[in-house]
PDB file of N, CA and C in Angstrom:
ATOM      1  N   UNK A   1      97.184 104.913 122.676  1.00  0.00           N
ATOM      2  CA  UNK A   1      95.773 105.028 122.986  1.00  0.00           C
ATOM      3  C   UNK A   1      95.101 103.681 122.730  1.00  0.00           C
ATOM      4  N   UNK A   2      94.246 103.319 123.420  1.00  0.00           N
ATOM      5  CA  UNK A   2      93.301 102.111 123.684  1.00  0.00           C
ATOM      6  C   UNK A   2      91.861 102.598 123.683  1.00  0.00           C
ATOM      7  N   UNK A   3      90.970 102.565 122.826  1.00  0.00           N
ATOM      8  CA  UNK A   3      90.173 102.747 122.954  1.00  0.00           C
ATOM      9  C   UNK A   3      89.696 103.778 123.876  1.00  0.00           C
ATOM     10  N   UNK A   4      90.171 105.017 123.081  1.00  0.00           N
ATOM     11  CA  UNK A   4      90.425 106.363 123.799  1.00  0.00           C
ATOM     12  C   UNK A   4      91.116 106.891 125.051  1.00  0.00           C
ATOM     13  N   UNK A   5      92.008 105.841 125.475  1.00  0.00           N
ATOM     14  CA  UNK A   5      92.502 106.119 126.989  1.00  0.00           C
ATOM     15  C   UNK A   5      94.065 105.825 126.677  1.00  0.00           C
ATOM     16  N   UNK A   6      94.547 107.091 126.994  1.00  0.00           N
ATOM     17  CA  UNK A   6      95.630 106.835 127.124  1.00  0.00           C
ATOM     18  C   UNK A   6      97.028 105.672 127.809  1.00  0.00           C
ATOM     19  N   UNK A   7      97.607 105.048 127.294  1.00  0.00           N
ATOM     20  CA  UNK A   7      98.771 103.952 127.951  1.00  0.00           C
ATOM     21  C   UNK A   7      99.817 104.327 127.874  1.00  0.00           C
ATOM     22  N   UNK A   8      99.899 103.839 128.876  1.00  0.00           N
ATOM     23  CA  UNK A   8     102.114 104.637 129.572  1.00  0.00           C
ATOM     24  C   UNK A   8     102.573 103.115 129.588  1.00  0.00           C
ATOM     25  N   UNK A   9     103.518 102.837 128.348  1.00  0.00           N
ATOM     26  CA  UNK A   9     104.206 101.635 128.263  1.00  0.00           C
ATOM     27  C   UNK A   9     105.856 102.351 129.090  1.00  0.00           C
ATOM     28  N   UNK A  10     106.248 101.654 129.758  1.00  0.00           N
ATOM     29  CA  UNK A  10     107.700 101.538 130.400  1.00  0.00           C
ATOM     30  C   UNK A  10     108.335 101.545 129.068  1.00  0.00           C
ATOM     31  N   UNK A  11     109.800 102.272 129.077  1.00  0.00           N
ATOM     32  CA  UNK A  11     110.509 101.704 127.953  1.00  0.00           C
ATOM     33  C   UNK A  11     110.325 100.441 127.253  1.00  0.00           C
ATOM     34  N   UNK A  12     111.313  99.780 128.334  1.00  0.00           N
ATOM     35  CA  UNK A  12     111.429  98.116 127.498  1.00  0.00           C
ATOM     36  C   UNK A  12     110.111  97.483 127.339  1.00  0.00           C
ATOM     37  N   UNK A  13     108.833  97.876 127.715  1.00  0.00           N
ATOM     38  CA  UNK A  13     107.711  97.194 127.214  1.00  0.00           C
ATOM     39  C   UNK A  13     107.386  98.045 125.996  1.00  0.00           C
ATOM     40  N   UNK A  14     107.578  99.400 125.633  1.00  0.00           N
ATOM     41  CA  UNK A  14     107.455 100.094 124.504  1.00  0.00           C
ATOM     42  C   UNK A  14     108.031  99.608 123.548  1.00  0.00           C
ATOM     43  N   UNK A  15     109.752  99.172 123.716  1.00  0.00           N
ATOM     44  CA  UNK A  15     110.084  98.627 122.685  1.00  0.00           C
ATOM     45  C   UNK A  15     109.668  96.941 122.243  1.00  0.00           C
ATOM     46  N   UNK A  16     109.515  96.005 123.365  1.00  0.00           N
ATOM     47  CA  UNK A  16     109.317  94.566 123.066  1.00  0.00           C
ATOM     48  C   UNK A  16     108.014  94.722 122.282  1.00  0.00           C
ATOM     49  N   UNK A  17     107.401  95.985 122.810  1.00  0.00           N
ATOM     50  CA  UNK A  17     105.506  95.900 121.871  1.00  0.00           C
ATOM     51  C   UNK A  17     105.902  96.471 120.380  1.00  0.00           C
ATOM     52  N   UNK A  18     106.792  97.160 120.075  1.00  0.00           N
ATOM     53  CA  UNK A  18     107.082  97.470 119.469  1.00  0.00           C
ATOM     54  C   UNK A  18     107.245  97.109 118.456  1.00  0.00           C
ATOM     55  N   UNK A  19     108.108  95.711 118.844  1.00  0.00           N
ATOM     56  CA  UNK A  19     108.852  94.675 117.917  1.00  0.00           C
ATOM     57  C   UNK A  19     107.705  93.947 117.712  1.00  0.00           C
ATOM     58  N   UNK A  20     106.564  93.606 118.588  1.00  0.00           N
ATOM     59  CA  UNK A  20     105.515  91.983 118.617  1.00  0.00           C
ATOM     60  C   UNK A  20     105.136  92.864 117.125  1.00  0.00           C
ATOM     61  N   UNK A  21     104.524  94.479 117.342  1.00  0.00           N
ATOM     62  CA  UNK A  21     103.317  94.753 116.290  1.00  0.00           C
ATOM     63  C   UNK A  21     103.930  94.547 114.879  1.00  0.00           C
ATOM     64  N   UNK A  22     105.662  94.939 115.087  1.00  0.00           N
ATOM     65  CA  UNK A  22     106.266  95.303 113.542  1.00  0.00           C
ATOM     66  C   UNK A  22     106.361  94.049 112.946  1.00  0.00           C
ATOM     67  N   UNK A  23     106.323  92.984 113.617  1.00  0.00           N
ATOM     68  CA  UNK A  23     106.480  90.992 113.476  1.00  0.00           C
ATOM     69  C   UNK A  23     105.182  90.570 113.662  1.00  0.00           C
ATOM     70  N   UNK A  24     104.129  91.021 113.503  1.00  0.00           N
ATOM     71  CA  UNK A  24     102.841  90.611 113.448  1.00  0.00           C
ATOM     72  C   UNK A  24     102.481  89.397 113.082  1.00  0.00           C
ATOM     73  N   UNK A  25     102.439  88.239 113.666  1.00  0.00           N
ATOM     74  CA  UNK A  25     102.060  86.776 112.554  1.00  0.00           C
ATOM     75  C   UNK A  25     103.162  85.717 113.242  1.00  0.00           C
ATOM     76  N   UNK A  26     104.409  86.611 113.146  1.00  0.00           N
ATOM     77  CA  UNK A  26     105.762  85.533 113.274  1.00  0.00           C
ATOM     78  C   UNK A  26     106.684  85.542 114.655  1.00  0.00           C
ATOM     79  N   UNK A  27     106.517  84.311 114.973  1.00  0.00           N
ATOM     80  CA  UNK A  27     106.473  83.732 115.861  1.00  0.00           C
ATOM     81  C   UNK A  27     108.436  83.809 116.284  1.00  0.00           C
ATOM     82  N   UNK A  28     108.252  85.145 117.830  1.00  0.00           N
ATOM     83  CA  UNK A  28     109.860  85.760 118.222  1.00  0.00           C
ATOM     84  C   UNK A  28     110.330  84.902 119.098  1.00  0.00           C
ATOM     85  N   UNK A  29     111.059  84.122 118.997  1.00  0.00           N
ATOM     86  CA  UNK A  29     111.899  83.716 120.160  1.00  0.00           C
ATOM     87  C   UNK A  29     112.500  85.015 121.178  1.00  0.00           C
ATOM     88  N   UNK A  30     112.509  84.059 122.627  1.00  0.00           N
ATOM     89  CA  UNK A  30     113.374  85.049 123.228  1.00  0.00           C
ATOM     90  C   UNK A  30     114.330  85.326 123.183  1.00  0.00           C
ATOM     91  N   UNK A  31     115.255  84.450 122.224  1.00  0.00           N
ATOM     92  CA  UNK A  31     116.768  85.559 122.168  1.00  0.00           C
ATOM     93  C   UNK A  31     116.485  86.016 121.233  1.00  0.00           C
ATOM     94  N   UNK A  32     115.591  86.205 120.067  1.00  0.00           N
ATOM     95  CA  UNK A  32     115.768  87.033 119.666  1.00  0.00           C
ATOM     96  C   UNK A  32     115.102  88.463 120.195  1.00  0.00           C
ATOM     97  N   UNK A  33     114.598  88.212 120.573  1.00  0.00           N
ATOM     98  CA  UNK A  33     113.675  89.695 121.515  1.00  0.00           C
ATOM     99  C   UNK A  33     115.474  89.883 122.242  1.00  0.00           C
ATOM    100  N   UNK A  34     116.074  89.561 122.921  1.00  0.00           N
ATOM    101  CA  UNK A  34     116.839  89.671 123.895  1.00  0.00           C
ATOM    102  C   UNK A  34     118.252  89.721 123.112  1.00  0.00           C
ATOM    103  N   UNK A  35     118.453  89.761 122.527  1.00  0.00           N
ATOM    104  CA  UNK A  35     119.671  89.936 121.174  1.00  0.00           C
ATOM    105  C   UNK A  35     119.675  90.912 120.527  1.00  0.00           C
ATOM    106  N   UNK A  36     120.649  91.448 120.379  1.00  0.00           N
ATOM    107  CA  UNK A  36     120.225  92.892 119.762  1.00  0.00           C
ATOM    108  C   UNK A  36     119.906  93.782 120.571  1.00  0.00           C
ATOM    109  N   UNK A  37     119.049  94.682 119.768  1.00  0.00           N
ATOM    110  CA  UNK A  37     118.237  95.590 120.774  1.00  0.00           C
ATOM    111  C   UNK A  37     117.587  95.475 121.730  1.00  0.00           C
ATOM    112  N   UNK A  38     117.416  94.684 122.783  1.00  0.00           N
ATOM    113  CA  UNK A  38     116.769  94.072 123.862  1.00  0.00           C
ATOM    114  C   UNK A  38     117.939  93.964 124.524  1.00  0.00           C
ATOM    115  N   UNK A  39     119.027  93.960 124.201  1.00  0.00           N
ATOM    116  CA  UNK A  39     120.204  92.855 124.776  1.00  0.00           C
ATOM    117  C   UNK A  39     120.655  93.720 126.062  1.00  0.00           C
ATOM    118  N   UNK A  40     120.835  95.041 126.357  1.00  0.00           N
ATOM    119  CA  UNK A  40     120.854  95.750 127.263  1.00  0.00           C
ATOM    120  C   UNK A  40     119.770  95.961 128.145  1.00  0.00           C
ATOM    121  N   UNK A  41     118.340  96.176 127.892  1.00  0.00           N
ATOM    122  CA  UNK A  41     117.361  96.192 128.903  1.00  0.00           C
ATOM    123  C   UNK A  41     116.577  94.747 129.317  1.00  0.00           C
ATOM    124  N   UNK A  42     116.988  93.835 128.969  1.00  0.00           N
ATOM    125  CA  UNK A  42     116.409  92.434 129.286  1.00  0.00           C
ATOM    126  C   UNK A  42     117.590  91.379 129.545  1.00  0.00           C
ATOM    127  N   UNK A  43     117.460  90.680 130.475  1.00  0.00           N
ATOM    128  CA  UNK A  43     118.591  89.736 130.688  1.00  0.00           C
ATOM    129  C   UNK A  43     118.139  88.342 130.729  1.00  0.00           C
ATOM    130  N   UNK A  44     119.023  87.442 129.883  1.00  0.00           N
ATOM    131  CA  UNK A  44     118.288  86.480 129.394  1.00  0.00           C
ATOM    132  C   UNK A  44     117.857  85.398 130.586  1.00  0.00           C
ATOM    133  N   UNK A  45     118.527  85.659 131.423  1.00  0.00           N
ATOM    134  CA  UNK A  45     118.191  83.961 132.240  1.00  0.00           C
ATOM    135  C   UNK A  45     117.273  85.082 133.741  1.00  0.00           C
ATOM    136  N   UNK A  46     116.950  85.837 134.027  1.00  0.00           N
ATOM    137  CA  UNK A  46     115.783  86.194 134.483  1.00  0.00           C
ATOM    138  C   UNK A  46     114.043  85.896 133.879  1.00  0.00           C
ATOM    139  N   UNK A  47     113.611  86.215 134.599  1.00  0.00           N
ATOM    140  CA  UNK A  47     112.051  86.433 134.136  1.00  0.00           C
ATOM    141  C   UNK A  47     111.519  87.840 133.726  1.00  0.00           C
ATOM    142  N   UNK A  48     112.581  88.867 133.398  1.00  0.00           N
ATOM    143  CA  UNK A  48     112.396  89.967 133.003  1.00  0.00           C
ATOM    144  C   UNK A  48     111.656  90.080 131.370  1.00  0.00           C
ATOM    145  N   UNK A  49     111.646  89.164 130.565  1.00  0.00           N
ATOM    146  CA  UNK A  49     111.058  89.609 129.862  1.00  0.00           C
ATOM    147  C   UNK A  49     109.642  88.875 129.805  1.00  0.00           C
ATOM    148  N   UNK A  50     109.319  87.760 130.254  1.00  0.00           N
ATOM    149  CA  UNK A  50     107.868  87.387 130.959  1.00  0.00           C
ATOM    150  C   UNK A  50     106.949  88.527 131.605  1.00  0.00           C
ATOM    151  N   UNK A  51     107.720  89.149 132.449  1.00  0.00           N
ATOM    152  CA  UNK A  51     106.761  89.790 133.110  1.00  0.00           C
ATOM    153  C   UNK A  51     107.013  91.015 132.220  1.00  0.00           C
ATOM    154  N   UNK A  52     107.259  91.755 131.272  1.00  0.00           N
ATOM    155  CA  UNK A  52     107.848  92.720 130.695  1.00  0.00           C
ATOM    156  C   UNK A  52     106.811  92.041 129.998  1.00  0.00           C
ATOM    157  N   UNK A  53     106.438  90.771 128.880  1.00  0.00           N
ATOM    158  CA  UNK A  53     105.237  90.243 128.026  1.00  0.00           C
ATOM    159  C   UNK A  53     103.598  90.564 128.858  1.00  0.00           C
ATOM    160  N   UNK A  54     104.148  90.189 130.168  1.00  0.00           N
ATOM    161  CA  UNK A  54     102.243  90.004 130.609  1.00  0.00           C
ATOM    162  C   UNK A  54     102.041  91.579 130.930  1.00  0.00           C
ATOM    163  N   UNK A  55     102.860  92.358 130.860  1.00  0.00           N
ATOM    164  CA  UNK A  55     102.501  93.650 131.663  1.00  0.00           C
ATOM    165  C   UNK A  55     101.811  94.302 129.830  1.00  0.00           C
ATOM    166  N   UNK A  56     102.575  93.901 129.272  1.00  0.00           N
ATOM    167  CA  UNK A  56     102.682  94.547 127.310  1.00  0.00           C
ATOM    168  C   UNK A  56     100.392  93.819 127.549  1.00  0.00           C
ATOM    169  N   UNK A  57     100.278  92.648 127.660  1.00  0.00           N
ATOM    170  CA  UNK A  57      99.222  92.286 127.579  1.00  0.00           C
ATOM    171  C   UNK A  57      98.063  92.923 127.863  1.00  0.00           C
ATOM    172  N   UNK A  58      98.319  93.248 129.099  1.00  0.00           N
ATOM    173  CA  UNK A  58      97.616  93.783 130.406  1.00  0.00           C
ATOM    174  C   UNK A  58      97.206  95.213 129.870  1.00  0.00           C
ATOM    175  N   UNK A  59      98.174  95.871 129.647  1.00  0.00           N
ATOM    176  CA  UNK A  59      98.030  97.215 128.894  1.00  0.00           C
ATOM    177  C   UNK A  59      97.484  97.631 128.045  1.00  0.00           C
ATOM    178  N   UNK A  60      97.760  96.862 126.821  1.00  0.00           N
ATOM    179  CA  UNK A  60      97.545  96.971 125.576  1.00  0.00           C
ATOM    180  C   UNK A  60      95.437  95.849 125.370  1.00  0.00           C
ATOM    181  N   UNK A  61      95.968  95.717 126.320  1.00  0.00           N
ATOM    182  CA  UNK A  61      94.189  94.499 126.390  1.00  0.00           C
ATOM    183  C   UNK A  61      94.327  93.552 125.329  1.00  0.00           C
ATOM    184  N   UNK A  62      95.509  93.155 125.023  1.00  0.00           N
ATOM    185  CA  UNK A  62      95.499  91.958 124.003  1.00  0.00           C
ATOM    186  C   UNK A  62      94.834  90.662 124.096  1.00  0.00           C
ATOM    187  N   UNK A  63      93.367  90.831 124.113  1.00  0.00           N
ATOM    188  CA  UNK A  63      92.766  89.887 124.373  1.00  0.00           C
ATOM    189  C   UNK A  63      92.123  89.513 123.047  1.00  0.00           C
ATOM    190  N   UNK A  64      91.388  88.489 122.773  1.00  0.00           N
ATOM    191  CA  UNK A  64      90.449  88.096 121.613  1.00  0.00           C
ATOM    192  C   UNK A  64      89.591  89.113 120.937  1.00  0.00           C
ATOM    193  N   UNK A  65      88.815  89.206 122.200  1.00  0.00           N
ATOM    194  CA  UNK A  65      87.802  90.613 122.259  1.00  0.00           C
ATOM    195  C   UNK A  65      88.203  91.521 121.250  1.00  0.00           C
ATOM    196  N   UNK A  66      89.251  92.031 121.819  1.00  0.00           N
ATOM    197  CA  UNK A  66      89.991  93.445 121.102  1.00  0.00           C
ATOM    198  C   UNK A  66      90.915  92.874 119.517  1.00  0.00           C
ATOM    199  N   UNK A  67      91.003  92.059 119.069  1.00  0.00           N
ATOM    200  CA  UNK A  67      91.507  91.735 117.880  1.00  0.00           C
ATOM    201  C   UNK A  67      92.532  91.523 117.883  1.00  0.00           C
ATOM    202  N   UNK A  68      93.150  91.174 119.056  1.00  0.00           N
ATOM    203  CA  UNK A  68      94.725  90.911 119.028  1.00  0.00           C
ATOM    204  C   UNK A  68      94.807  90.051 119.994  1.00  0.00           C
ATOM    205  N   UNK A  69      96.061  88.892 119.779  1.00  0.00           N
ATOM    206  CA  UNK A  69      96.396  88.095 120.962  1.00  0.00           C
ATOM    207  C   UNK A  69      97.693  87.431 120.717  1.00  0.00           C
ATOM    208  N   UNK A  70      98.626  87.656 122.159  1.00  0.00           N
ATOM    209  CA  UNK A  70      99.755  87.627 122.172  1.00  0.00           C
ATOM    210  C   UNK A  70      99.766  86.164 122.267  1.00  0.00           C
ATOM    211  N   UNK A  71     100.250  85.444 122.017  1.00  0.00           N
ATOM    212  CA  UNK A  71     100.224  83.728 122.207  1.00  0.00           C
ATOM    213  C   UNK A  71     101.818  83.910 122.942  1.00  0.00           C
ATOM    214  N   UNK A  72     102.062  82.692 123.854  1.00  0.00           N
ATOM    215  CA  UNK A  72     103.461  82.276 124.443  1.00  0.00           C
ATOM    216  C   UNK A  72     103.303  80.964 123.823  1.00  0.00           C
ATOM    217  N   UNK A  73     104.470  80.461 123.362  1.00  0.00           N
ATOM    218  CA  UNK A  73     104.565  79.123 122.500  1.00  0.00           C
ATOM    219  C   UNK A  73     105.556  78.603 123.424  1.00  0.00           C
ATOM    220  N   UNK A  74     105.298  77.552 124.084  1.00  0.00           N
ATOM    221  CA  UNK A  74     105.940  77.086 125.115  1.00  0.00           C
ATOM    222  C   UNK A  74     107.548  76.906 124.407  1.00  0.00           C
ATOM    223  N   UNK A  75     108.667  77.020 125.402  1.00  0.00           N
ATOM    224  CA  UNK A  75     109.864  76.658 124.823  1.00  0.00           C
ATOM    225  C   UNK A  75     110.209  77.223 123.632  1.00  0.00           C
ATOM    226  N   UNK A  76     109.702  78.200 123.251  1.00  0.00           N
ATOM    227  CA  UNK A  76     109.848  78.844 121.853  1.00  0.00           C
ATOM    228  C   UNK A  76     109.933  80.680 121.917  1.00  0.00           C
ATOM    229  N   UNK A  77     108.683  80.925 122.107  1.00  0.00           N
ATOM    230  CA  UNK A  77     108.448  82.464 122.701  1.00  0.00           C
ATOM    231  C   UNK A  77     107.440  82.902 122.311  1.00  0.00           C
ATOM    232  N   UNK A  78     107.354  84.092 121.332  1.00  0.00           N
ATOM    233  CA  UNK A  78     105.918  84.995 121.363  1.00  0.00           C
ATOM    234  C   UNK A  78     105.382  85.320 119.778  1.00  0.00           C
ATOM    235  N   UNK A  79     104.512  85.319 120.072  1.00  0.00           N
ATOM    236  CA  UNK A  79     103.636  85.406 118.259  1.00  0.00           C
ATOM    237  C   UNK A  79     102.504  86.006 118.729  1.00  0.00           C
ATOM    238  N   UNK A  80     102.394  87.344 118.486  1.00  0.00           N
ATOM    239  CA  UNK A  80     101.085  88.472 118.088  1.00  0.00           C
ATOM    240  C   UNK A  80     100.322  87.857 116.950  1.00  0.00           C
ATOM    241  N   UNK A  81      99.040  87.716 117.385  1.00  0.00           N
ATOM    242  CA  UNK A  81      98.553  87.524 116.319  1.00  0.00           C
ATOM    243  C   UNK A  81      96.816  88.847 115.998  1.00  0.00           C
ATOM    244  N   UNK A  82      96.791  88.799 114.514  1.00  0.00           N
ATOM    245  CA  UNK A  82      95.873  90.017 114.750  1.00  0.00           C
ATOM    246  C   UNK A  82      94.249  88.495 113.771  1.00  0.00           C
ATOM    247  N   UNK A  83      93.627  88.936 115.133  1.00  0.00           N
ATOM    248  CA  UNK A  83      91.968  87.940 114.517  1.00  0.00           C
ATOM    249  C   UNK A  83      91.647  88.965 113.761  1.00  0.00           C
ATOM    250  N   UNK A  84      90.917  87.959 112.922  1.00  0.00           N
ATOM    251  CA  UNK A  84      89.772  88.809 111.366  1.00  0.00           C
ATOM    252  C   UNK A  84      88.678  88.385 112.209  1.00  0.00           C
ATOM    253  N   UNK A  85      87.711  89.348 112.253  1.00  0.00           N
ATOM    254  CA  UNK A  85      86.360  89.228 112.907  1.00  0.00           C
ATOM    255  C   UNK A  85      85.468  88.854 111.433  1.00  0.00           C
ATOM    256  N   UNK A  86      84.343  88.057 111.272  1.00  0.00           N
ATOM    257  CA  UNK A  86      83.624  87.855 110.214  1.00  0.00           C
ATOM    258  C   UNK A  86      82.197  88.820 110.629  1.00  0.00           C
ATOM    259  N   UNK A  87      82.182  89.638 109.766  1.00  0.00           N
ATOM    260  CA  UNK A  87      80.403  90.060 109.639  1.00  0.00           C
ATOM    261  C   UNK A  87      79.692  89.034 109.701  1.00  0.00           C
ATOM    262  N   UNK A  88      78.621  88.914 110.696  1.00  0.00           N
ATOM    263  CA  UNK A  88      77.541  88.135 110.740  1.00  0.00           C
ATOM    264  C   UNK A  88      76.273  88.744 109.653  1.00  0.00           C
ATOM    265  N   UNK A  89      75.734  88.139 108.816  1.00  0.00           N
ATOM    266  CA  UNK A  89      74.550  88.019 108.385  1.00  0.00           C
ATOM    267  C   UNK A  89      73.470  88.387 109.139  1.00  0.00           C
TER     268      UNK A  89
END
């Protein structure tokens, strides 16, 4: 649920979101997303897990706004990060 509306994650985006929220902060390479438990539904030298990331985005509204944002670290991979909003005065 998203702000009361239900989301239908695909498997392998259920599990890659899965992994970003349980790694919150720390920054996943793609083999490791793709190693292991990934290692059957993602194949490494496609763009399957790119578009498997922007669809997780898209869904989930991981934008600023909403307190969350997926960063791509070029040549590296993916880091969820969760913003602290400050009370304004």
């Amino acid at each position: 649920m998203c702000k009361g509306v239900p989301i239908r994650l695909k498997p392998k985006e259920f599990i890659v979101a899965l992994e970003f929220f349980q790694n919150l902060g720390r920054l996943l390479t793609k083999e490791q997303l793709i190693s292991g438990f990934c290692a059957e539904i993602l194949n490494k030298d496609s763009r399957t897990m790119d578009v498997c990331v922007c669809n997780i985005c898209k869904k989930l509204q991981l934008h600023e706004e909403n307190g969350f944002v997926l960063q791509t670290i070029y040549a590296r991979g993916y880091q969820l990060l969760a913003l602290k909003h400050q009370a304004l005065n």
